[in-house]
Structures are given as structure tokens and as C-alpha cells.
N, C-alpha and C. Protein backbone atom coordinates (compact mmCIF):
# COMPACT_ATOMS: atom_id res chain seq x y z
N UNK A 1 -2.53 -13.43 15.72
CA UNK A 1 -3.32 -12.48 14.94
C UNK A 1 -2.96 -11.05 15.31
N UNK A 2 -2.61 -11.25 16.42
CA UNK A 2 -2.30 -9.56 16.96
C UNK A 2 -1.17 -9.08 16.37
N UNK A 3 -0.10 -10.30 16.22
CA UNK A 3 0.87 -9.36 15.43
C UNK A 3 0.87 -9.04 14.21
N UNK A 4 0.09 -9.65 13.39
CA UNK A 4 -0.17 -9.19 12.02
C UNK A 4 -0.77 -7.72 11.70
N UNK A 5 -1.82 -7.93 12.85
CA UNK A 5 -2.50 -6.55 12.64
C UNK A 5 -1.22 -5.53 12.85
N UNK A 6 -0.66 -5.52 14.12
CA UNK A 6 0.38 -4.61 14.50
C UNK A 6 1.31 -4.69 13.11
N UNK A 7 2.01 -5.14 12.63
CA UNK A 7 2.21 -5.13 11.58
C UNK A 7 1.18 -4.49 10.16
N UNK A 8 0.44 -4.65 10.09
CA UNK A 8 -0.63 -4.13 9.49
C UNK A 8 -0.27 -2.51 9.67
N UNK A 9 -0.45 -1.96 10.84
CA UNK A 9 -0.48 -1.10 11.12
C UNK A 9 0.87 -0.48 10.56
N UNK A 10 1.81 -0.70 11.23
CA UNK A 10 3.23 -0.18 11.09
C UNK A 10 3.34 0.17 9.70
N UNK A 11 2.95 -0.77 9.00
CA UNK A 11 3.03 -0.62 7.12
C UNK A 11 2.32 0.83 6.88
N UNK A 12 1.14 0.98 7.33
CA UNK A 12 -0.05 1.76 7.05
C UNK A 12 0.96 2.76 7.85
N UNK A 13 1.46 3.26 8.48
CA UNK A 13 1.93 4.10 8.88
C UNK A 13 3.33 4.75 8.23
N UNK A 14 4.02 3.93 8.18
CA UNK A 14 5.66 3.76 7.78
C UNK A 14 4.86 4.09 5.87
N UNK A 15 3.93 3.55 5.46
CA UNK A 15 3.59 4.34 4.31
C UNK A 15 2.79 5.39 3.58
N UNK A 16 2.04 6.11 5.04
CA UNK A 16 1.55 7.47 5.05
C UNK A 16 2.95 8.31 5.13
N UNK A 17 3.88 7.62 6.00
CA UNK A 17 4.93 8.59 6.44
C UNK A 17 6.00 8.84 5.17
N UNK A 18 5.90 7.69 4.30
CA UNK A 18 6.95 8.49 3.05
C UNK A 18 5.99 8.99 2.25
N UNK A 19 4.65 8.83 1.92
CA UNK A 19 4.10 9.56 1.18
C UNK A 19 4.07 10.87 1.77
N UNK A 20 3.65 10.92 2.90
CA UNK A 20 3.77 12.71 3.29
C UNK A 20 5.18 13.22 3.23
N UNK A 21 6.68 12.50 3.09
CA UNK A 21 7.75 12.91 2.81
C UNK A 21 8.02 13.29 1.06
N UNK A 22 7.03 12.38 0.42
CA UNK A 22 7.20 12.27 -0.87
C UNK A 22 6.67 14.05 -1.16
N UNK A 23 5.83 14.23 -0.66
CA UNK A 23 4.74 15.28 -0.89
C UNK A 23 5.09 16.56 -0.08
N UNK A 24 6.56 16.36 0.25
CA UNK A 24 7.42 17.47 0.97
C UNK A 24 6.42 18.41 2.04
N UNK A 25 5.81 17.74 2.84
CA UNK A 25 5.21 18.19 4.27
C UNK A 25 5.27 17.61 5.29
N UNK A 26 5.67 18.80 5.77
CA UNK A 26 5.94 18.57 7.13
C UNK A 26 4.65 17.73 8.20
N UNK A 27 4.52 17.00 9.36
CA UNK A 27 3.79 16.55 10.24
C UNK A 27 2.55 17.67 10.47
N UNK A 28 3.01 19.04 10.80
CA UNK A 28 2.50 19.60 10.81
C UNK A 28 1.51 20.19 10.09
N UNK A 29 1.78 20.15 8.29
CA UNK A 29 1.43 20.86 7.52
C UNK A 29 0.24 19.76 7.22
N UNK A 30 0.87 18.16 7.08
CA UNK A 30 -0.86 17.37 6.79
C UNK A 30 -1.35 17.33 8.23
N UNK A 31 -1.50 18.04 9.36
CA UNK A 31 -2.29 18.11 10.29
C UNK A 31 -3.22 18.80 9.97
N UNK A 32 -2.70 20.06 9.13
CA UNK A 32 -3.57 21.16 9.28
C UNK A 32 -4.57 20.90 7.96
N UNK A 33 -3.99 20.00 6.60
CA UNK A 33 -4.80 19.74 5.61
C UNK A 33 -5.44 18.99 6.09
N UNK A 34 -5.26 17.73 7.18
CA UNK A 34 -6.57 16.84 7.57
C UNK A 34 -7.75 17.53 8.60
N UNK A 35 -7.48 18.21 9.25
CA UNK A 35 -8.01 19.03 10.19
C UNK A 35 -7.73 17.86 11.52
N UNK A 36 -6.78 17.01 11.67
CA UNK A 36 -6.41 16.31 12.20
C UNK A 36 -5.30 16.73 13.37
N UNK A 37 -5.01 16.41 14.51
CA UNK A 37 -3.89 16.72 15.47
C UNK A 37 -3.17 16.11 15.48
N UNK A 38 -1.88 16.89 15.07
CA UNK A 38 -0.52 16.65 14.87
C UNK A 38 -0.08 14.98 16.13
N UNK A 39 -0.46 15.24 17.21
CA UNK A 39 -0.09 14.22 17.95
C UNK A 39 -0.50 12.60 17.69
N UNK A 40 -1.94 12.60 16.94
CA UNK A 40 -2.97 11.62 16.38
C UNK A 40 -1.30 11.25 15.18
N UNK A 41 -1.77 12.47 14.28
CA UNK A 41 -0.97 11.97 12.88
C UNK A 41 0.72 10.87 12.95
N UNK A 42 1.18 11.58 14.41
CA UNK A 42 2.40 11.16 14.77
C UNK A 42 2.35 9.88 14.92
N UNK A 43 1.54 9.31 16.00
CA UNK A 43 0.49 8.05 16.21
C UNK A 43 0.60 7.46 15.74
N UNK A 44 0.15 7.49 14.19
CA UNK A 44 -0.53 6.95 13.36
C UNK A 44 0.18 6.23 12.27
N UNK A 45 1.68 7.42 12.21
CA UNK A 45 2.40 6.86 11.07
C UNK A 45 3.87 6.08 11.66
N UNK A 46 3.33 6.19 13.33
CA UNK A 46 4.58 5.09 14.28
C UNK A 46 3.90 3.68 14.65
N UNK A 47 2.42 3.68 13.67
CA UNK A 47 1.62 2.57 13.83
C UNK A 47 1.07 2.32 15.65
N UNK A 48 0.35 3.32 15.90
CA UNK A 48 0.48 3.38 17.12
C UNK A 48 -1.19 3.15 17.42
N UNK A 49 -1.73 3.71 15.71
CA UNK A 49 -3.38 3.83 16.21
C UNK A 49 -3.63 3.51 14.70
N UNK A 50 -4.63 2.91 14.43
CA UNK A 50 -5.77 2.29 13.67
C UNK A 50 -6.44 3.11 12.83
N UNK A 51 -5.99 3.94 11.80
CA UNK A 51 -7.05 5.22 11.77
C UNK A 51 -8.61 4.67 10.86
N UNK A 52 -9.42 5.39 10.99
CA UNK A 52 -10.82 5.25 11.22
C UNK A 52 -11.20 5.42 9.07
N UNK A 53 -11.50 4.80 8.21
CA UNK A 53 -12.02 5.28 6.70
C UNK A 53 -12.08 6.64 6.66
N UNK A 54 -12.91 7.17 7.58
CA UNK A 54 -12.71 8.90 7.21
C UNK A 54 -11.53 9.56 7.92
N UNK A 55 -10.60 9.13 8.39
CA UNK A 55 -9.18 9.85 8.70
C UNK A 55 -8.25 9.49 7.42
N UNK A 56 -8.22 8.04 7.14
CA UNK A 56 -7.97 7.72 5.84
C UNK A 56 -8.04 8.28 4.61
N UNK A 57 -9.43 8.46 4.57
CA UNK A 57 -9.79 9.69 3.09
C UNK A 57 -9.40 10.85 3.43
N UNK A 58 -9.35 11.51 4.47
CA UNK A 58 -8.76 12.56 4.93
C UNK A 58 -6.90 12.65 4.19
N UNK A 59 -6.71 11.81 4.91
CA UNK A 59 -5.30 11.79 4.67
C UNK A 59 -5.17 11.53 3.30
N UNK A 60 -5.61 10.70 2.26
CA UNK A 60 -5.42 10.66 1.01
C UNK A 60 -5.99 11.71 0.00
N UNK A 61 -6.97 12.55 0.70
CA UNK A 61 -6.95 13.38 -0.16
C UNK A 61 -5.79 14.36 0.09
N UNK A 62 -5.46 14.60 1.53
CA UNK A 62 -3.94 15.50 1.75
C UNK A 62 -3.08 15.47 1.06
N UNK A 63 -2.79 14.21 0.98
CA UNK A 63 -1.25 13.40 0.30
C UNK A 63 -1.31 12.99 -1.55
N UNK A 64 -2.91 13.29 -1.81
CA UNK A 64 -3.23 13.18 -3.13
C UNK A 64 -3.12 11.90 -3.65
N UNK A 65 -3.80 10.65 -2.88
CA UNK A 65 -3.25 9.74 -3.17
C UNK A 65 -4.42 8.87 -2.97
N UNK A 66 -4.99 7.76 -3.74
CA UNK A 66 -6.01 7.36 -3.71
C UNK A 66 -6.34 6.53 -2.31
N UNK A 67 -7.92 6.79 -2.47
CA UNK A 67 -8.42 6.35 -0.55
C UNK A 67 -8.18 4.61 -0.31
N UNK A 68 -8.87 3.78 -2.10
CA UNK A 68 -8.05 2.77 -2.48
C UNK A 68 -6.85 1.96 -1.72
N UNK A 69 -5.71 3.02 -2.19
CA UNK A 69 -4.53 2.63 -1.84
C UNK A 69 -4.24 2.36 -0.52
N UNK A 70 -4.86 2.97 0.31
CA UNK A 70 -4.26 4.09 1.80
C UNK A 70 -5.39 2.50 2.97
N UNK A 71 -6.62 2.19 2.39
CA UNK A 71 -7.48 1.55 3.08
C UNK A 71 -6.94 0.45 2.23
N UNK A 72 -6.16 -0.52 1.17
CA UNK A 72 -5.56 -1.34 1.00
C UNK A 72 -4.18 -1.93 1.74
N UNK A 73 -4.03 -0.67 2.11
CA UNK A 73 -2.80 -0.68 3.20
C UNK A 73 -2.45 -0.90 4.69
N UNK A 74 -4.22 -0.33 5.18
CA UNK A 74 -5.06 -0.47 5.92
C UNK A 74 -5.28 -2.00 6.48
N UNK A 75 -5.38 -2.87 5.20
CA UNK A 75 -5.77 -3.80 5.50
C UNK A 75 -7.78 -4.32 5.50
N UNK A 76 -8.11 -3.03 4.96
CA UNK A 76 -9.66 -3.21 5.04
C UNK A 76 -10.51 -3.86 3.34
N UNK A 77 -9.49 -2.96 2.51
CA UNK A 77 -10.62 -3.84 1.41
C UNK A 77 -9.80 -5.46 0.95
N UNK A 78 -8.99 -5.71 1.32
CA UNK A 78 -9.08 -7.15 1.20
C UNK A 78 -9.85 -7.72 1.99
N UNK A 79 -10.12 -7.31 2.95
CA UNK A 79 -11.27 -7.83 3.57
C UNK A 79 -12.67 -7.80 2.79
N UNK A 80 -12.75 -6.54 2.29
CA UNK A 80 -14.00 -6.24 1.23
C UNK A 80 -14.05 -6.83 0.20
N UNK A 81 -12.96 -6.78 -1.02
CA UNK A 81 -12.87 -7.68 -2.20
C UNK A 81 -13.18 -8.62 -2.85
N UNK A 82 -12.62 -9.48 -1.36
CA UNK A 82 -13.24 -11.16 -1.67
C UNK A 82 -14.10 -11.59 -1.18
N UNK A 83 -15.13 -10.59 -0.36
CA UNK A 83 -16.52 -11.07 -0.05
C UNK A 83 -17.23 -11.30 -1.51
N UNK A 84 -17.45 -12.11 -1.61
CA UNK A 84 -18.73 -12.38 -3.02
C UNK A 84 -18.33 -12.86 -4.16
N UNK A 85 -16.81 -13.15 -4.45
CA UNK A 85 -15.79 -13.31 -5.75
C UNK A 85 -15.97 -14.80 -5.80
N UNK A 86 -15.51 -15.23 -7.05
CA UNK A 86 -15.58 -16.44 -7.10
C UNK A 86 -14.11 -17.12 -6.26
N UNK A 87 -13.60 -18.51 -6.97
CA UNK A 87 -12.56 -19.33 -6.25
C UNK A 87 -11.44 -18.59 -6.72
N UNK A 88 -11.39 -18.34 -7.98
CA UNK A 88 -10.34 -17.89 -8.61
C UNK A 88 -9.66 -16.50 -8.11
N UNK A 89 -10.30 -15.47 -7.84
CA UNK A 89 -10.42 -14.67 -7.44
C UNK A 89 -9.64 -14.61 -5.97
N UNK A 90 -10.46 -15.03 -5.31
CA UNK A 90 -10.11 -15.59 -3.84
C UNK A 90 -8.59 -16.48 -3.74
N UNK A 91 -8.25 -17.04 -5.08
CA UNK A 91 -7.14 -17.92 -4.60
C UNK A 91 -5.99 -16.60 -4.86
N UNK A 92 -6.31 -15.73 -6.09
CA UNK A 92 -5.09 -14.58 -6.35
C UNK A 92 -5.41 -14.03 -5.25
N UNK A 93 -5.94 -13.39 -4.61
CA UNK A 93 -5.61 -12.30 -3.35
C UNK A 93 -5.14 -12.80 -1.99
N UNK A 94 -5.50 -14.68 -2.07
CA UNK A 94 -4.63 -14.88 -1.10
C UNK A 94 -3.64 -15.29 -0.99
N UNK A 95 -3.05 -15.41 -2.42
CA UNK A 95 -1.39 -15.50 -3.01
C UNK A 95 -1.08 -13.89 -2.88
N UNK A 96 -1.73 -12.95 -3.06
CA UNK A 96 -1.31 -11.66 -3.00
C UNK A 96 -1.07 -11.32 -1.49
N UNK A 97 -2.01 -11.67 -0.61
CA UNK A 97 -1.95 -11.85 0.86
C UNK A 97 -0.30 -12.10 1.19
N UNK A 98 -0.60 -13.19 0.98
CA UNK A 98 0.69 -14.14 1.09
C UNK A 98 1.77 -13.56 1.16
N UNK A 99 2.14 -12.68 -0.45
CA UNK A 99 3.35 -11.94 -0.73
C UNK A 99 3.46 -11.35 -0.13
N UNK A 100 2.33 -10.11 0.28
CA UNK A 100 2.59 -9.01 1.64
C UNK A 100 3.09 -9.86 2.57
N UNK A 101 1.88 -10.60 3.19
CA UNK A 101 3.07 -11.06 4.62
C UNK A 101 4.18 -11.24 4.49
N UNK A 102 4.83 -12.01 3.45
CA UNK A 102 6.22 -12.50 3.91
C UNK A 102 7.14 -11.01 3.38
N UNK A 103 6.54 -10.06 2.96
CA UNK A 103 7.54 -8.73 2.82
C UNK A 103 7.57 -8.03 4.32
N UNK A 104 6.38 -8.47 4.74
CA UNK A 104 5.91 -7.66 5.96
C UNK A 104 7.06 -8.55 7.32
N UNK A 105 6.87 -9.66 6.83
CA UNK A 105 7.87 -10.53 7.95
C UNK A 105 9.14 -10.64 7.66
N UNK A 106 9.89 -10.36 6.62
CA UNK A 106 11.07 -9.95 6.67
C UNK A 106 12.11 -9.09 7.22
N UNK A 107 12.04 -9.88 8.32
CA UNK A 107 13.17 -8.65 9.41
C UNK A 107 14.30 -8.05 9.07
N UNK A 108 14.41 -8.22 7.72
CA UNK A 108 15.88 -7.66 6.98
C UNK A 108 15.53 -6.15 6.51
N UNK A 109 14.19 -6.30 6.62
CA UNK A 109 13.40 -4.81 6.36
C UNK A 109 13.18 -4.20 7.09
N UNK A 110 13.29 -2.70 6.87
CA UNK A 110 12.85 -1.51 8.21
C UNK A 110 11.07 -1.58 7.45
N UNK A 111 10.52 -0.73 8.25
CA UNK A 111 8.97 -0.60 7.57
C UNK A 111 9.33 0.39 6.55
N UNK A 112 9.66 1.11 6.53
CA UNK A 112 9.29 2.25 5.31
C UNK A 112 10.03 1.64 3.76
N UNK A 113 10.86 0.44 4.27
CA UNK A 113 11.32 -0.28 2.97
C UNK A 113 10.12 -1.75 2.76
N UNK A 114 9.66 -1.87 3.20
CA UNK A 114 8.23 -3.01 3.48
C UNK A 114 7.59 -2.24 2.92
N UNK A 115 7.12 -1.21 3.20
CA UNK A 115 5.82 -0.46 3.29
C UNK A 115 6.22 0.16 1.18
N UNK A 116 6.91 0.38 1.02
CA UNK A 116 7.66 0.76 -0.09
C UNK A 116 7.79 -0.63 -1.73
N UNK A 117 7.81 -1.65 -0.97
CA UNK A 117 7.95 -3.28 -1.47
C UNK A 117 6.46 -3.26 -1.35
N UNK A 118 5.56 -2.96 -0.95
CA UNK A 118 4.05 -3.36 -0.84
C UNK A 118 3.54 -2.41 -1.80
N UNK A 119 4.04 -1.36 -1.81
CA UNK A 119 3.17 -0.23 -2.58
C UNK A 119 3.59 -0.75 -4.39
N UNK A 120 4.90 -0.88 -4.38
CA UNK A 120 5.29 -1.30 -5.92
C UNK A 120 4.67 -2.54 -6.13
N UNK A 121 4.72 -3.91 -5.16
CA UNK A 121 3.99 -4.91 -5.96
C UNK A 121 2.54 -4.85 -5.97
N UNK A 122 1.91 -3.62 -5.54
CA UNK A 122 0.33 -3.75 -5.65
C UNK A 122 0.13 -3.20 -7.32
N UNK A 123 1.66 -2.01 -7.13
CA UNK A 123 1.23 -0.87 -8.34
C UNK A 123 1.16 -2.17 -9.80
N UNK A 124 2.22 -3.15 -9.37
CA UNK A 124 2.57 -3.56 -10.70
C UNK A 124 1.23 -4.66 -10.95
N UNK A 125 0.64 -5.19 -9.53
CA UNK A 125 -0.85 -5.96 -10.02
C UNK A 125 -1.50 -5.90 -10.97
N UNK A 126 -1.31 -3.83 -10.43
CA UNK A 126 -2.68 -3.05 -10.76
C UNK A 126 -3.15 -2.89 -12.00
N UNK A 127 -1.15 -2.87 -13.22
CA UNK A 127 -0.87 -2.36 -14.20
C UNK A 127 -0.80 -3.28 -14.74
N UNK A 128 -0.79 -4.57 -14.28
CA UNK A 128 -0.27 -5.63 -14.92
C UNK A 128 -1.42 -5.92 -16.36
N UNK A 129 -1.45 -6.13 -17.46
CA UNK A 129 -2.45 -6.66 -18.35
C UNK A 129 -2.74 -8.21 -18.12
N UNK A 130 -3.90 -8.48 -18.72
CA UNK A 130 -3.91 -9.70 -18.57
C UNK A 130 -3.58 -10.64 -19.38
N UNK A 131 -2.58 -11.64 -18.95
CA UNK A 131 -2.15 -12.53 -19.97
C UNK A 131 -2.90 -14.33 -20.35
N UNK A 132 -2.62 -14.20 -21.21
CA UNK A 132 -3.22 -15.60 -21.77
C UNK A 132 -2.71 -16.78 -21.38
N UNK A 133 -1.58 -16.77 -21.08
CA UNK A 133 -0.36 -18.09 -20.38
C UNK A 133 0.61 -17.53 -20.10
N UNK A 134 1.30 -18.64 -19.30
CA UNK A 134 2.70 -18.32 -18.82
C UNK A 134 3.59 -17.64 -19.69
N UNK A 135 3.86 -18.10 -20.65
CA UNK A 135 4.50 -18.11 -21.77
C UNK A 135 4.92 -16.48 -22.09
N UNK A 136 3.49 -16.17 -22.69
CA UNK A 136 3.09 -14.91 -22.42
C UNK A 136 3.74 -13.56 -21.97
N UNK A 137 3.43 -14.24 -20.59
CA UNK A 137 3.71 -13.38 -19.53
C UNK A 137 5.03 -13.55 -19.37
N UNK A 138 6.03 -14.21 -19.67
CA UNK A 138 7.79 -14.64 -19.80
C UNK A 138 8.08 -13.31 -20.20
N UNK A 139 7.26 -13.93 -22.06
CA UNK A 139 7.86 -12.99 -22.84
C UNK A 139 7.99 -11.12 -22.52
N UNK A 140 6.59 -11.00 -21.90
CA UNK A 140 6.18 -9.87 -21.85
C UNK A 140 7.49 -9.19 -20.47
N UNK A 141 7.50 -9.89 -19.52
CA UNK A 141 8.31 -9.33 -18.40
C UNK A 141 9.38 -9.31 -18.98
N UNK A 142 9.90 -10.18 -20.05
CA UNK A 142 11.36 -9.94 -20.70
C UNK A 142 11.76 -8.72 -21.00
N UNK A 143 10.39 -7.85 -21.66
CA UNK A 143 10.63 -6.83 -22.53
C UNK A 143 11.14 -5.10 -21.45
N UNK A 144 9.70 -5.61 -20.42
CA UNK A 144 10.10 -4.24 -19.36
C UNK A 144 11.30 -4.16 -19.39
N UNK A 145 12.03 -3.12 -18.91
CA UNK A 145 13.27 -2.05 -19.26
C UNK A 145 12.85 -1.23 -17.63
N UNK A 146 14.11 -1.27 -16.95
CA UNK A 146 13.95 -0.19 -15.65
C UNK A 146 13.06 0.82 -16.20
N UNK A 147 13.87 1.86 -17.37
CA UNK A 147 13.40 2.52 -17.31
C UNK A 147 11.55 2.85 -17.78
N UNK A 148 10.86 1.54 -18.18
CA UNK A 148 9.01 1.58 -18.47
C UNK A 148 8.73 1.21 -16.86
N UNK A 149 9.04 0.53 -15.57
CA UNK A 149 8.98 0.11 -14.66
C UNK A 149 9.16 2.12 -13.63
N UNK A 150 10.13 2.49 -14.11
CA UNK A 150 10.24 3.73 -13.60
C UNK A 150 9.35 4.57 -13.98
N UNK A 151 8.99 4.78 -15.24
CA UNK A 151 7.63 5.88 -15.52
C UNK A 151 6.36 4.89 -15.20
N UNK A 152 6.03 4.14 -14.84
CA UNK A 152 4.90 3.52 -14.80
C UNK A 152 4.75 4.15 -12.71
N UNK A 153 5.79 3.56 -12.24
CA UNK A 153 5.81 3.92 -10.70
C UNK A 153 5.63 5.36 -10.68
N UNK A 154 6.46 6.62 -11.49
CA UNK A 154 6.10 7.86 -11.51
C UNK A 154 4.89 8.54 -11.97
N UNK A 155 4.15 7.84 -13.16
CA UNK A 155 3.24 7.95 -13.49
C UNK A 155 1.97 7.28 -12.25
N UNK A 156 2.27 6.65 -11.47
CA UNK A 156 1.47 5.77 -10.52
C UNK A 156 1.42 7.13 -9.16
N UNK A 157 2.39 7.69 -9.03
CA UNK A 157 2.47 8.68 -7.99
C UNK A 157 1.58 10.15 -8.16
């Protein structure tokens, strides 16, 4: 269990750390938007420390990026989600589970390319419509084009 979390972590870090690259600031500069210390932030995105819901919202409002995302990454609202859901429910998030881990356990990956593979297959969950059957859903993934997959991820940022 410990290494998952540690893993857990590393993700949550390795993907604060390209979002604050995405968002062209420096370590320093989201220190000073979180009111946070630079040494904590360093910490945090070498997966070194756990940060707390309100360092989290902190940081996502810095990085402009939903609190959602950042505490999904976290590892906390899947914990929240499927308290109270029915079977169905519960069986997709722990097929969604699932997928993270084995991106997360792929040692062919650095974290910030994990952490990067987690953020796109949540985005495409998120966006996904809902389909009626397989079938469906064939046809429909047939049609995406890089380039609707590319404004959907830019539009997602």
C-alpha cells in the first residue's frame, strides 16, 4: 500500500510540476501566488510531501486549474466518489483505478510522462458522451481526428 501511495504522490507532483511549467512559472513565482514556501512547493512536486485540500486549492487556483483535477490526482475524491454510488458506478472507477495504476506502474515511464497519460485519460472520461453500445462508441472513436482530440485537450487547459 505504501508504494502506491508514494506513487500517488510522485504523479501529484510530477503533475503540479508541468502544469506550473505549462503556466511558464517559475518555483518561485507559484510560491509567492500560493503564499506557500518555495522549499514545501519543491517537496511537493518531487512527491516528497502529501499536500493538505487547502494547499491544493491553493495551488489550483495559482496554476488556474481546477481543485477537481489537482485532488483527483491527489488521490482523494476517488475515495469520495464512490462512497454512496451504486454497482455500476463503482465497477467504472475501479476499471478507471485500474488504468491509472498500470500507467502509474509502467517503468517505461518517467512521472511527468505518467502524470501526463493520467491527465489525458481522465480529460477524455470527462468529455466522453454517453454511448448507447459498443457499436456506437466504435463508430464514434472512428470519427475523432488528432486534430478534435488536440482542441478538446487545449480547450481542457
Amino acid at each position: 500500500m505504501t508504494d502506491l501511495w508514494d506513487a500517488q504522490r510522485e504523479a501529484l507532483g510530477a503533475f503540479i510540476r508541468e502544469q506550473r511549467k505549462r503556466a511558464n512559472l517559475s518555483l518561485r513565482q507559484l510560491a509567492e501566488l500560493t503564499s506557500l514556501s518555495n522549499p514545501y512547493l519543491s517537496q511537493v512536486e518531487r512527491g516528497l510531501h502529501q499536500p493538505s485540500v487547502r494547499v491544493l486549492k491553493a495551488i489550483s487556483d495559482a496554476l488556474n486549474v481546477s481543485a477537481e483535477t489537482l485532488m483527483a490526482q491527489a488521490g482523494l475524491i476517488d475515495a469520495i466518489a464512490t462512497t454512496g454510488t451504486d454497482a455500476k458506478k463503482d465497477t467504472e472507477a475501479s476499471a478507471d483505478r485500474d488504468t491509472e495504476d498500470a500507467i502509474r506502474a509502467d517503468q517505461r515511464l518517467g512521472d511527468e510522462q505518467k502524470a501526463a497519460l493520467i491527465a489525458v485519460y481522465r480529460s477524455m472520461l470527462g468529455s466522453a458522451p454517453a454511448k448507447d453500445s459498443a457499436k456506437d462508441s466504435a463508430k464514434d472513436n472512428a470519427k475523432v481526428s488528432a486534430k478534435d482530440i488536440a482542441k478538446d485537450s487545449a480547450e481542457d487547459t
